[in-house]
N, C-alpha and C. Protein backbone atom coordinates (compact mmCIF):
# COMPACT_ATOMS: atom_id res chain seq x y z
N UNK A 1 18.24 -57.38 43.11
CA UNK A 1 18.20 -55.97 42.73
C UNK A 1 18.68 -55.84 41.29
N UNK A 2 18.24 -54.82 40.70
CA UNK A 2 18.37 -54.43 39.01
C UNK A 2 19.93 -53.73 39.41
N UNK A 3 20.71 -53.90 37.96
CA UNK A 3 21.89 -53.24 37.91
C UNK A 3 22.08 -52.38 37.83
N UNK A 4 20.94 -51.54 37.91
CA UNK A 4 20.91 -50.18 37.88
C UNK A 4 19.56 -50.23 39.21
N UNK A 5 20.40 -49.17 40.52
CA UNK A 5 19.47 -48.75 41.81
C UNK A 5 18.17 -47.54 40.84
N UNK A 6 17.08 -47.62 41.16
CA UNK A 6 15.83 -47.06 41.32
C UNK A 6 16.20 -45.09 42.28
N UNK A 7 16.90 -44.42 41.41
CA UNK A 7 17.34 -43.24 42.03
C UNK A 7 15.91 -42.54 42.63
N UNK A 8 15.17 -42.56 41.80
CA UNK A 8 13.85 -41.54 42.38
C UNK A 8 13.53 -42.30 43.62
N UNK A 9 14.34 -43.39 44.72
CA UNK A 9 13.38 -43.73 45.72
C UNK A 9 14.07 -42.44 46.43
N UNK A 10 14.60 -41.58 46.36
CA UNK A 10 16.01 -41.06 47.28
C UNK A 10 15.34 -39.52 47.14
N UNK A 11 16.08 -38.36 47.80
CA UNK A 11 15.89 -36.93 47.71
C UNK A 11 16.80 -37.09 46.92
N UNK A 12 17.14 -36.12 45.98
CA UNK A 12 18.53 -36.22 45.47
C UNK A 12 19.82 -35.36 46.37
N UNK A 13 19.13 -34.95 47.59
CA UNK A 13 20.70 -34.92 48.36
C UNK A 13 21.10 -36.06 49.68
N UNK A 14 20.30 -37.26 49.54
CA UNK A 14 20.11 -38.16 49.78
C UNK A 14 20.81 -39.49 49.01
N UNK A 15 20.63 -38.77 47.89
CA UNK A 15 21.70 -39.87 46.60
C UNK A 15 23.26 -40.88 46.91
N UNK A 16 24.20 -39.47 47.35
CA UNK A 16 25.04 -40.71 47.51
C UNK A 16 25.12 -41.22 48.72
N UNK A 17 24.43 -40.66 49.60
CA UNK A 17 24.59 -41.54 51.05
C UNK A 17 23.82 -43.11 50.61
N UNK A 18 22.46 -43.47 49.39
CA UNK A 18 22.00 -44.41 49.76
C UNK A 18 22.72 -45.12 48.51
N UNK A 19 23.75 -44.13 47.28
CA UNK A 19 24.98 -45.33 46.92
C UNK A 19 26.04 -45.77 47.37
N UNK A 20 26.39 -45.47 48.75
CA UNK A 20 27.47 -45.50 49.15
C UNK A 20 26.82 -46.86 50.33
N UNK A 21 25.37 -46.65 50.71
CA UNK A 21 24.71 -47.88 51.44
C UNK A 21 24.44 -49.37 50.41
N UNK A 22 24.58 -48.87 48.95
CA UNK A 22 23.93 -50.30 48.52
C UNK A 22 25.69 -50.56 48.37
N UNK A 23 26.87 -50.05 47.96
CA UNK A 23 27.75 -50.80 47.88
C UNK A 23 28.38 -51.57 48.76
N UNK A 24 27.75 -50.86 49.83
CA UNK A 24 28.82 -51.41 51.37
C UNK A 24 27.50 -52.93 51.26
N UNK A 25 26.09 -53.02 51.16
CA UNK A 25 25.74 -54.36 50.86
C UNK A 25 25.89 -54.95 49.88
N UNK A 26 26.56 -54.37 48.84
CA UNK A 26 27.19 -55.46 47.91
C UNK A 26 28.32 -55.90 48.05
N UNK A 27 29.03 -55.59 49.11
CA UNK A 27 30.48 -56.04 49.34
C UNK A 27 30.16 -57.08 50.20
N UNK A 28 29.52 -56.13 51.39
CA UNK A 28 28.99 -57.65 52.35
C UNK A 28 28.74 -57.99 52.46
N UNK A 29 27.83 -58.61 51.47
CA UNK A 29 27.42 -59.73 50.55
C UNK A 29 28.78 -60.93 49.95
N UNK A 30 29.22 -60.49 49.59
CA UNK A 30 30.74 -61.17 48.92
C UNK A 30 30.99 -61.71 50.08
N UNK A 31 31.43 -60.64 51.25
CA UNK A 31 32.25 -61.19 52.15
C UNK A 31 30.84 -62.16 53.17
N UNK A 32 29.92 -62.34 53.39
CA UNK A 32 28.92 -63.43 53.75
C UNK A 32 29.34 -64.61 53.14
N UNK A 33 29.30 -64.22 51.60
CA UNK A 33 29.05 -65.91 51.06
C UNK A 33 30.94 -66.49 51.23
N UNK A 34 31.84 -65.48 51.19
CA UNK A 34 32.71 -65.90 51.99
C UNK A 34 33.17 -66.78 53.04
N UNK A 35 32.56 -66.34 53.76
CA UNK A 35 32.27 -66.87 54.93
C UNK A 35 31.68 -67.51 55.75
N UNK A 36 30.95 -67.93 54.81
CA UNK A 36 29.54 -69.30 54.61
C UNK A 36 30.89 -70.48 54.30
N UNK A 37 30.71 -70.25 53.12
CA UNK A 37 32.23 -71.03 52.32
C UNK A 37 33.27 -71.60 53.01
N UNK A 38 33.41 -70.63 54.27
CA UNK A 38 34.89 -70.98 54.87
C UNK A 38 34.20 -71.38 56.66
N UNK A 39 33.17 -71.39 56.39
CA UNK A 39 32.92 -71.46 58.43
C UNK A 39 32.94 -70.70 59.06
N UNK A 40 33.13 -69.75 58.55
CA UNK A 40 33.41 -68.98 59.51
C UNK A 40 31.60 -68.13 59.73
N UNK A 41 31.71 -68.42 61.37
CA UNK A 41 30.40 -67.80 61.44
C UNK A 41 29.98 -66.63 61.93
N UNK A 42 31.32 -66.56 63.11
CA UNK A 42 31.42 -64.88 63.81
C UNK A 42 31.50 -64.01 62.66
N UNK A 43 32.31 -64.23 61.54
CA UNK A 43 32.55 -62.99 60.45
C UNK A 43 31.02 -63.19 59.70
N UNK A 44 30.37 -64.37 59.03
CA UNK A 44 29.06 -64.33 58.81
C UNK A 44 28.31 -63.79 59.18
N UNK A 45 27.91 -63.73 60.61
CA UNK A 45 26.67 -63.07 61.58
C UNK A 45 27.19 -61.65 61.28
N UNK A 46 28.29 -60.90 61.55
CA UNK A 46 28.60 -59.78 61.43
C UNK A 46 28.78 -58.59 60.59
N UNK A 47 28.24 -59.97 59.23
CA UNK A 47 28.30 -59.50 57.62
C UNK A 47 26.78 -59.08 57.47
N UNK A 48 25.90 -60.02 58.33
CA UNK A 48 23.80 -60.18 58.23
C UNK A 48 24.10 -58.83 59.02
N UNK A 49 24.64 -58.73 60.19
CA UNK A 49 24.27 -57.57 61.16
C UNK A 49 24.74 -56.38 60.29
N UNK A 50 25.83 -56.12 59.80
CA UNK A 50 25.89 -55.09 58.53
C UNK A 50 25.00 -54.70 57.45
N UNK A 51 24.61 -55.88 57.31
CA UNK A 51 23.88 -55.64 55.67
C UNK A 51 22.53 -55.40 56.32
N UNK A 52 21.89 -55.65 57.54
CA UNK A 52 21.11 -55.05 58.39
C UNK A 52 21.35 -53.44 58.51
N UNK A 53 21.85 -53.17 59.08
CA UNK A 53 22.10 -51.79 59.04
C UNK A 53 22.15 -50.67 58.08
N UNK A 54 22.82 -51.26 56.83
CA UNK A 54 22.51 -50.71 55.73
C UNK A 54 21.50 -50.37 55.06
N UNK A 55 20.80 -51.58 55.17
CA UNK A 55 19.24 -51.59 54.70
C UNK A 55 18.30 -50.65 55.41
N UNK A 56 18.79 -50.71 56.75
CA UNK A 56 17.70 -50.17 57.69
C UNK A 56 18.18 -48.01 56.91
N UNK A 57 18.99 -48.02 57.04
CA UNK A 57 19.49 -46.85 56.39
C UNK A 57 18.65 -46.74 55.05
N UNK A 58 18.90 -47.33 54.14
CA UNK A 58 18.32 -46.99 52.95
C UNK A 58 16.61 -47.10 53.05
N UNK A 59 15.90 -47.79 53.96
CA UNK A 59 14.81 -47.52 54.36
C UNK A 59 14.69 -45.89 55.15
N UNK A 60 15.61 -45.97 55.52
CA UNK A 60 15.46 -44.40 56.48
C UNK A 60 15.52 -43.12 55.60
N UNK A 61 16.05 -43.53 54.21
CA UNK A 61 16.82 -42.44 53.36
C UNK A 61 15.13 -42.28 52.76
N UNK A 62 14.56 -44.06 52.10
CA UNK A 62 13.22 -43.85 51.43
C UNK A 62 12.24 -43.27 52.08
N UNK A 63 12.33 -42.71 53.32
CA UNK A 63 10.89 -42.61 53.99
C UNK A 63 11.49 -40.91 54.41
N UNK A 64 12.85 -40.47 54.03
CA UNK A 64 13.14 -38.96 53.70
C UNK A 64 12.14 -38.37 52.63
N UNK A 65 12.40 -39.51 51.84
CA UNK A 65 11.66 -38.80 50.10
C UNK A 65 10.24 -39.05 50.24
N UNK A 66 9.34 -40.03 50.90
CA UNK A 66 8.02 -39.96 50.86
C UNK A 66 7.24 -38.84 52.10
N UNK A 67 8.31 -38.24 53.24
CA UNK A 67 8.38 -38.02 53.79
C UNK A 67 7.71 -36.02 53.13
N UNK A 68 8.78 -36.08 52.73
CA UNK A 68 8.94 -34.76 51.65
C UNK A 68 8.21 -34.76 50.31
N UNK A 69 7.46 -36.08 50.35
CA UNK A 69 6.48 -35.67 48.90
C UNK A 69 5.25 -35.37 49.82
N UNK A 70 4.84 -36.03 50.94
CA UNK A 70 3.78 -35.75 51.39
C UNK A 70 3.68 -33.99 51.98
N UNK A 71 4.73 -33.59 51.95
CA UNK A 71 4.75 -32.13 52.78
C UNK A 71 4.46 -31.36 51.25
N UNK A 72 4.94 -31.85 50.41
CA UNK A 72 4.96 -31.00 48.97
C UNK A 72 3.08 -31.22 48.99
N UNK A 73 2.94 -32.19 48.83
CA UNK A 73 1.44 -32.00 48.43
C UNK A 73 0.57 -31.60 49.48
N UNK A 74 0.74 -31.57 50.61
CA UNK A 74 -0.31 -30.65 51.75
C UNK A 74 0.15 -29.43 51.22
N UNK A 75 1.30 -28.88 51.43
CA UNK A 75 1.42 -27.59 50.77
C UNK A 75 0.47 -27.01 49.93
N UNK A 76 0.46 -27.90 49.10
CA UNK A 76 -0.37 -27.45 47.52
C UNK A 76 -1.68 -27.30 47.70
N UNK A 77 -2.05 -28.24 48.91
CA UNK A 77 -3.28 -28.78 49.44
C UNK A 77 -4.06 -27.48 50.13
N UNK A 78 -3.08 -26.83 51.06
CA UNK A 78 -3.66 -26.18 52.25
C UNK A 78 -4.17 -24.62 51.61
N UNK A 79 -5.35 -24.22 52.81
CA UNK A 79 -5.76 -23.09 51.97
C UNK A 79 -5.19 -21.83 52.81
N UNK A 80 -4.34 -21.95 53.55
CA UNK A 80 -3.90 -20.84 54.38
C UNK A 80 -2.56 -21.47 55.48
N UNK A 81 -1.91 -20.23 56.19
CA UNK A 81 -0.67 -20.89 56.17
C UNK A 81 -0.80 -21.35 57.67
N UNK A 82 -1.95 -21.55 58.34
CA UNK A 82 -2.34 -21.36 59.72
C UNK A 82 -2.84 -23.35 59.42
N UNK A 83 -3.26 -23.60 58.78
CA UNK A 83 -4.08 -24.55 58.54
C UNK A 83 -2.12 -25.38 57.86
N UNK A 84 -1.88 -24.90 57.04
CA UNK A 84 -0.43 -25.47 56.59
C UNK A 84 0.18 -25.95 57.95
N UNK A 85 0.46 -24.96 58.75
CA UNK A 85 1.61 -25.42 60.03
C UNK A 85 0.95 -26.74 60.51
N UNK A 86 -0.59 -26.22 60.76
CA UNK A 86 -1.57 -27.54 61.60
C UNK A 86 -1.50 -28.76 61.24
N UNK A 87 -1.09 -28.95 59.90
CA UNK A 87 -0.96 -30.10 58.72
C UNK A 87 0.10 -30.95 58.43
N UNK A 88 1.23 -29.86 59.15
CA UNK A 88 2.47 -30.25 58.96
C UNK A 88 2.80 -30.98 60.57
N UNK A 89 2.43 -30.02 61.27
CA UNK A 89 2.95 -30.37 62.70
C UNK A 89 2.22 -31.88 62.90
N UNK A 90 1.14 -32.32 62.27
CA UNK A 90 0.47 -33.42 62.88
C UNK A 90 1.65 -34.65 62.05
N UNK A 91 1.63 -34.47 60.92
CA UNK A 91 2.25 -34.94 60.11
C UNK A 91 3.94 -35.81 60.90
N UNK A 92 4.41 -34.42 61.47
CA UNK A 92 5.59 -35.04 62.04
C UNK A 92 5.79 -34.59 63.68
């Protein structure tokens, strides 16, 4: 990953929940190779199953924002607000 996170993948009230997700995988990251290092494998597996979770989150946060661009552009799209709901409801 670049040292600087890609903000437009996010809503921006989405923002710090998915900086507060990449730091908790940059920590447990540290603490993995930690623990590679030392044998230890219960704390290893439990560092992958974290940094799993996180990810799966920041996937959940990205598919908020594509989620909400696609509603922005049917919006723009639709020619009436009967045909809008129809567009939306299939949508989600």
């Amino acid at each position: 990953m670049d040292d600087v996170m890609k903000m437009n993948q996010f809503l921006e009230s989405d923002l710090t929940m998915a900086i507060v997700e990449v730091i908790c995988i940059e920590e447990l990251a540290r603490i993995l190779v930690r623990a590679v290092h030392e044998g230890d494998s219960e704390r290893a597996e439990n560092a992958i199953r974290d940094i799993q979770k996180s990810h799966n989150e920041l996937n959940r946060l990205r598919e908020n924002k594509r989620k909400f661009s696609d509603a922005m552009k049917i919006m723009e799209q639709s020619q009436s607000p009967t045909e809008l709901i129809e567009k939306l409801e299939r949508m989600f």
